[in-house]
C-alpha atoms as a PDB file:
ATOM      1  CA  UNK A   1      74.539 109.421  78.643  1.00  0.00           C
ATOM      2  CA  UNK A   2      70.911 108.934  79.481  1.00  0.00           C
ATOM      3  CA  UNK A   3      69.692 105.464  80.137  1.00  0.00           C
ATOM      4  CA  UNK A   4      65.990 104.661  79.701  1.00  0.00           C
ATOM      5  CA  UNK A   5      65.080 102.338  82.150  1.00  0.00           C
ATOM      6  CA  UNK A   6      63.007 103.653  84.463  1.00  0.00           C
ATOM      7  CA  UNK A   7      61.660 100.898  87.134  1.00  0.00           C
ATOM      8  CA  UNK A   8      64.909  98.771  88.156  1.00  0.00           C
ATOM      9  CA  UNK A   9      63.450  94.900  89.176  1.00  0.00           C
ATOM     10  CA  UNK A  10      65.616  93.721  91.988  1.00  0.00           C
ATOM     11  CA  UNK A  11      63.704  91.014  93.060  1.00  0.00           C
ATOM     12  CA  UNK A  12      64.061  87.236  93.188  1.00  0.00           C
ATOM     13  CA  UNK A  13      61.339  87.282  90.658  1.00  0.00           C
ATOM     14  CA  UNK A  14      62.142  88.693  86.816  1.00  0.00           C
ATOM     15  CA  UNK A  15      59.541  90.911  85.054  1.00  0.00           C
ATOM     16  CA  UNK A  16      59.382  88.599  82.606  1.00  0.00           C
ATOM     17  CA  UNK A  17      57.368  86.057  85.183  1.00  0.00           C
ATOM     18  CA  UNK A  18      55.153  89.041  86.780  1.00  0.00           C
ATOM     19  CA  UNK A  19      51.606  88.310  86.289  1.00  0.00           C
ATOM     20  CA  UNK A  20      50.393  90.479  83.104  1.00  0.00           C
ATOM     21  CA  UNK A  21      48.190  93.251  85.868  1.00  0.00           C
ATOM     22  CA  UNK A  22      51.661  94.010  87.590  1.00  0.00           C
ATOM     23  CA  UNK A  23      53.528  94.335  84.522  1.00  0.00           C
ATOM     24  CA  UNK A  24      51.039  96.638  83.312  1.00  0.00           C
ATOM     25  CA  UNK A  25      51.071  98.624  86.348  1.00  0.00           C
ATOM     26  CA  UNK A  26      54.733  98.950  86.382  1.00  0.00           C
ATOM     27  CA  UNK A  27      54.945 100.122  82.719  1.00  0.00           C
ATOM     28  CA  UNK A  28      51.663 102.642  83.313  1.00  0.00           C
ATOM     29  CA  UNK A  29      53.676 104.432  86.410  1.00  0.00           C
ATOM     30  CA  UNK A  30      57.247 103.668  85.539  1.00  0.00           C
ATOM     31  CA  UNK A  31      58.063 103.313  82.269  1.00  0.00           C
ATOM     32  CA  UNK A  32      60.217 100.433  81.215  1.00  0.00           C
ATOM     33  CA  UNK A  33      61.388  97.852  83.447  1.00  0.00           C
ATOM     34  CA  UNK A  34      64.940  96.601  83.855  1.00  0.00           C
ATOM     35  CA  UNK A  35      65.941  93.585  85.554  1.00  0.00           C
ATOM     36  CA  UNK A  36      68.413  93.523  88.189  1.00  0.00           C
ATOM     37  CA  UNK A  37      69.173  89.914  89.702  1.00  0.00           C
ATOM     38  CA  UNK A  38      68.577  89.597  93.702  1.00  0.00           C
ATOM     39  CA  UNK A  39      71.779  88.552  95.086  1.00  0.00           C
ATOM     40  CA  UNK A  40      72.089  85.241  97.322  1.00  0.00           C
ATOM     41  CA  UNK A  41      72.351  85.950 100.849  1.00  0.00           C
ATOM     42  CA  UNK A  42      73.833  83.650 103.012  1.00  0.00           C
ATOM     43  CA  UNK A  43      71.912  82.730 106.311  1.00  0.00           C
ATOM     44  CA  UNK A  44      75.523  82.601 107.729  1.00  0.00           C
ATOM     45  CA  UNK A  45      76.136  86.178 107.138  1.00  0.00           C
ATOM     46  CA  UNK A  46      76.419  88.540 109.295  1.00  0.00           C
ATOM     47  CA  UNK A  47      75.489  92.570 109.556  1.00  0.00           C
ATOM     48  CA  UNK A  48      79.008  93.040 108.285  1.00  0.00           C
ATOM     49  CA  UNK A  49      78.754  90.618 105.532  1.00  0.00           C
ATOM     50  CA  UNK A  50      75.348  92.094 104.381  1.00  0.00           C
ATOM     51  CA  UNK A  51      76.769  96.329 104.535  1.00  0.00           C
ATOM     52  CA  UNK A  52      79.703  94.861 102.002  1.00  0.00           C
ATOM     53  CA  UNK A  53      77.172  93.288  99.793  1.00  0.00           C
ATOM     54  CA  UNK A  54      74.310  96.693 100.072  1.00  0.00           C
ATOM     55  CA  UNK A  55      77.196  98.744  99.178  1.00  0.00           C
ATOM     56  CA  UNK A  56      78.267  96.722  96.009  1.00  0.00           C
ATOM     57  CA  UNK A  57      74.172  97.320  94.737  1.00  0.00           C
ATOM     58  CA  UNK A  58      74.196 100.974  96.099  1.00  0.00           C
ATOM     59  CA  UNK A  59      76.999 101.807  93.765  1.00  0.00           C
ATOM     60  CA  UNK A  60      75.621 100.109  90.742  1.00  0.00           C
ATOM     61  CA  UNK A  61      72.452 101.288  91.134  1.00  0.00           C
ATOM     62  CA  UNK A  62      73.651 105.162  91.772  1.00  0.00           C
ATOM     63  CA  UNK A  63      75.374 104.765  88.864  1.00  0.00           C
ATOM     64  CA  UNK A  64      72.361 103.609  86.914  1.00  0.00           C
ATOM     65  CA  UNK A  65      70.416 106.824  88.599  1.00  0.00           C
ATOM     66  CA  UNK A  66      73.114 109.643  87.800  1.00  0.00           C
ATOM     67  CA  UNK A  67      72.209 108.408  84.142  1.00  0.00           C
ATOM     68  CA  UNK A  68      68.184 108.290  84.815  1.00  0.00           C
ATOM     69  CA  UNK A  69      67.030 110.784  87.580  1.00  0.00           C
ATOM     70  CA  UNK A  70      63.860 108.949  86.957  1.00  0.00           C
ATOM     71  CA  UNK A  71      64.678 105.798  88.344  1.00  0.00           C
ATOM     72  CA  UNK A  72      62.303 104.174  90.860  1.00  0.00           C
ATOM     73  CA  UNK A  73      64.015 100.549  92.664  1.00  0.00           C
ATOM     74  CA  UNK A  74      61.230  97.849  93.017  1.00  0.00           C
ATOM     75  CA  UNK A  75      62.697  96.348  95.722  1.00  0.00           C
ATOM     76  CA  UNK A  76      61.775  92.780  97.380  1.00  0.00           C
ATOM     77  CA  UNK A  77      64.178  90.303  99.140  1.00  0.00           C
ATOM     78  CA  UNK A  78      65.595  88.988 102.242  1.00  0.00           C
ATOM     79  CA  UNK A  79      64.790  91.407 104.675  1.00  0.00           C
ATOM     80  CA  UNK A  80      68.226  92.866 106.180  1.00  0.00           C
ATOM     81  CA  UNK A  81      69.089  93.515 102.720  1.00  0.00           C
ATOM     82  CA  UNK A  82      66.121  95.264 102.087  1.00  0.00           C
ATOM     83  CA  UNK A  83      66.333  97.192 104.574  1.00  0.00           C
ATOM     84  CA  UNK A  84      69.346  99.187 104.759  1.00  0.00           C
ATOM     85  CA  UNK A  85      69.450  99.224 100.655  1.00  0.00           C
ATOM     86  CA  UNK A  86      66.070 101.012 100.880  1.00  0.00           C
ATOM     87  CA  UNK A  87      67.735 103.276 103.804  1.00  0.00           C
ATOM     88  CA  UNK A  88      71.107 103.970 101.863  1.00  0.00           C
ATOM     89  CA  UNK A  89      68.821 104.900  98.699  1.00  0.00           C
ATOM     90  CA  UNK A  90      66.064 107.235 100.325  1.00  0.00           C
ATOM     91  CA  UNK A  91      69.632 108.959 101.674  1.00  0.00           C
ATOM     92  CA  UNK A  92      70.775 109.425  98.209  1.00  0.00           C
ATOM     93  CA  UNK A  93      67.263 110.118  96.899  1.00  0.00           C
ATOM     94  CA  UNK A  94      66.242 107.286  94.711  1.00  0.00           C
ATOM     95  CA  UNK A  95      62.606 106.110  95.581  1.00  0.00           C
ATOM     96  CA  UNK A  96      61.900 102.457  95.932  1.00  0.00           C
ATOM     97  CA  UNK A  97      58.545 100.738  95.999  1.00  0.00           C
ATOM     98  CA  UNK A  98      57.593  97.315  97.003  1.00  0.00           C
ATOM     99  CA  UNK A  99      54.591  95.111  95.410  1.00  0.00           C
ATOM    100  CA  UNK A 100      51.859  94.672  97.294  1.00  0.00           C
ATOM    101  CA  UNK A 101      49.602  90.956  96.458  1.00  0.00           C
ATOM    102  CA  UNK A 102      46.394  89.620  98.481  1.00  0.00           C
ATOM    103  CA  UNK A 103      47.173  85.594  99.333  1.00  0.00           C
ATOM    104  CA  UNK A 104      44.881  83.301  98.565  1.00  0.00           C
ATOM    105  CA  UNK A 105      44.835  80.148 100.366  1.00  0.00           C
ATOM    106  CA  UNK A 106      43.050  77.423  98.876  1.00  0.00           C
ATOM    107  CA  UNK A 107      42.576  74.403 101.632  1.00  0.00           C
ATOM    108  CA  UNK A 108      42.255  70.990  99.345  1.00  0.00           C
ATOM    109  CA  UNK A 109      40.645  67.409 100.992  1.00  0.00           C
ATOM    110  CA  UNK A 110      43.455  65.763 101.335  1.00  0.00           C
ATOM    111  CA  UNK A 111      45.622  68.877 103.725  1.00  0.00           C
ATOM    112  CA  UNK A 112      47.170  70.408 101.022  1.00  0.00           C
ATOM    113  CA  UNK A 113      47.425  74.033 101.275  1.00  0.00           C
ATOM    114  CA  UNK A 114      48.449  75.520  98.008  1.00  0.00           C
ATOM    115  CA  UNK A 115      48.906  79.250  98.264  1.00  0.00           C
ATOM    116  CA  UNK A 116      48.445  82.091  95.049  1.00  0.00           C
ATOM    117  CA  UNK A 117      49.369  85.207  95.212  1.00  0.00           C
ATOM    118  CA  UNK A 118      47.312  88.502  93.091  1.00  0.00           C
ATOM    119  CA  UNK A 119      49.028  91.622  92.305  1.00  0.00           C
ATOM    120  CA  UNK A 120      47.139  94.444  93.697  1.00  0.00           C
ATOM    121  CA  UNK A 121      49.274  97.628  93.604  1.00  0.00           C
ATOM    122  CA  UNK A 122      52.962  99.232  93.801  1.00  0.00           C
ATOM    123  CA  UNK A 123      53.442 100.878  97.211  1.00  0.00           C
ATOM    124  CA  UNK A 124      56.190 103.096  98.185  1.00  0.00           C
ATOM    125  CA  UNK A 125      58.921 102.364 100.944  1.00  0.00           C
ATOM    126  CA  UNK A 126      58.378 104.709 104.370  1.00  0.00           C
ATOM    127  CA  UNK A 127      61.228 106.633 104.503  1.00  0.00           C
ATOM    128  CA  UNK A 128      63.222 106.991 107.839  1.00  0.00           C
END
């Protein structure tokens, strides 16, 4: 059975809320994009607790990729997750890519510091 997503979102931030120039992007170099909800890690957890919870995604998301040889992660999130996921993936040959964004910092007269951030490209994780 072939499935037709191509760019798999797991992110704390849906497509759906990307800025119109980064879902462009995404659906010029990948296709469509699929959604994938970033799980909740707990600041409690350990190394331990965070393998059980990478390996729970790595399954799904080699599932998803026998079905779609195509399939590119976009992967953003707490950073120990991130990490070996993108890791255990390169090893089993699915490509991830994280988005890139320039900050912009605007300083307002009374101390506020409100922060924006623009898309500027999709850039691929270093593999190992």
């Amino acid at each position: 059975m072939i499935v037709w997503l191509v760019l798999l979102n797991l992110s704390n931030h849906p497509c759906s809320s990307w800025p119109e120039t980064q879902r462009q992007s995404a659906t010029e170099q990948f296709g469509d994009i699929e959604d994938m909800p970033f799980p909740q890690i707990p600041p409690e957890a350990d190394a331990d607790d965070v393998r059980q919870i990478v390996e729970g995604y790595e399954g799904q998301i080699r599932k998803l990729a026998a079905d779609d040889p195509s399939l590119t992660v976009h992967l953003m999130g707490e950073l120990t997750f991130t990490h070996l996921l993108v890791n255990r993936l390169h090893t089993a040959g699915i490509p991830c890519v994280a988005s890139t964004s320039e900050r912009i910092v605007l300083q307002e007269a009374n101390g506020k510091k409100t922060s924006q951030f623009k898309f500027v490209r999709f850039r691929g994780y270093a593999k190992t």
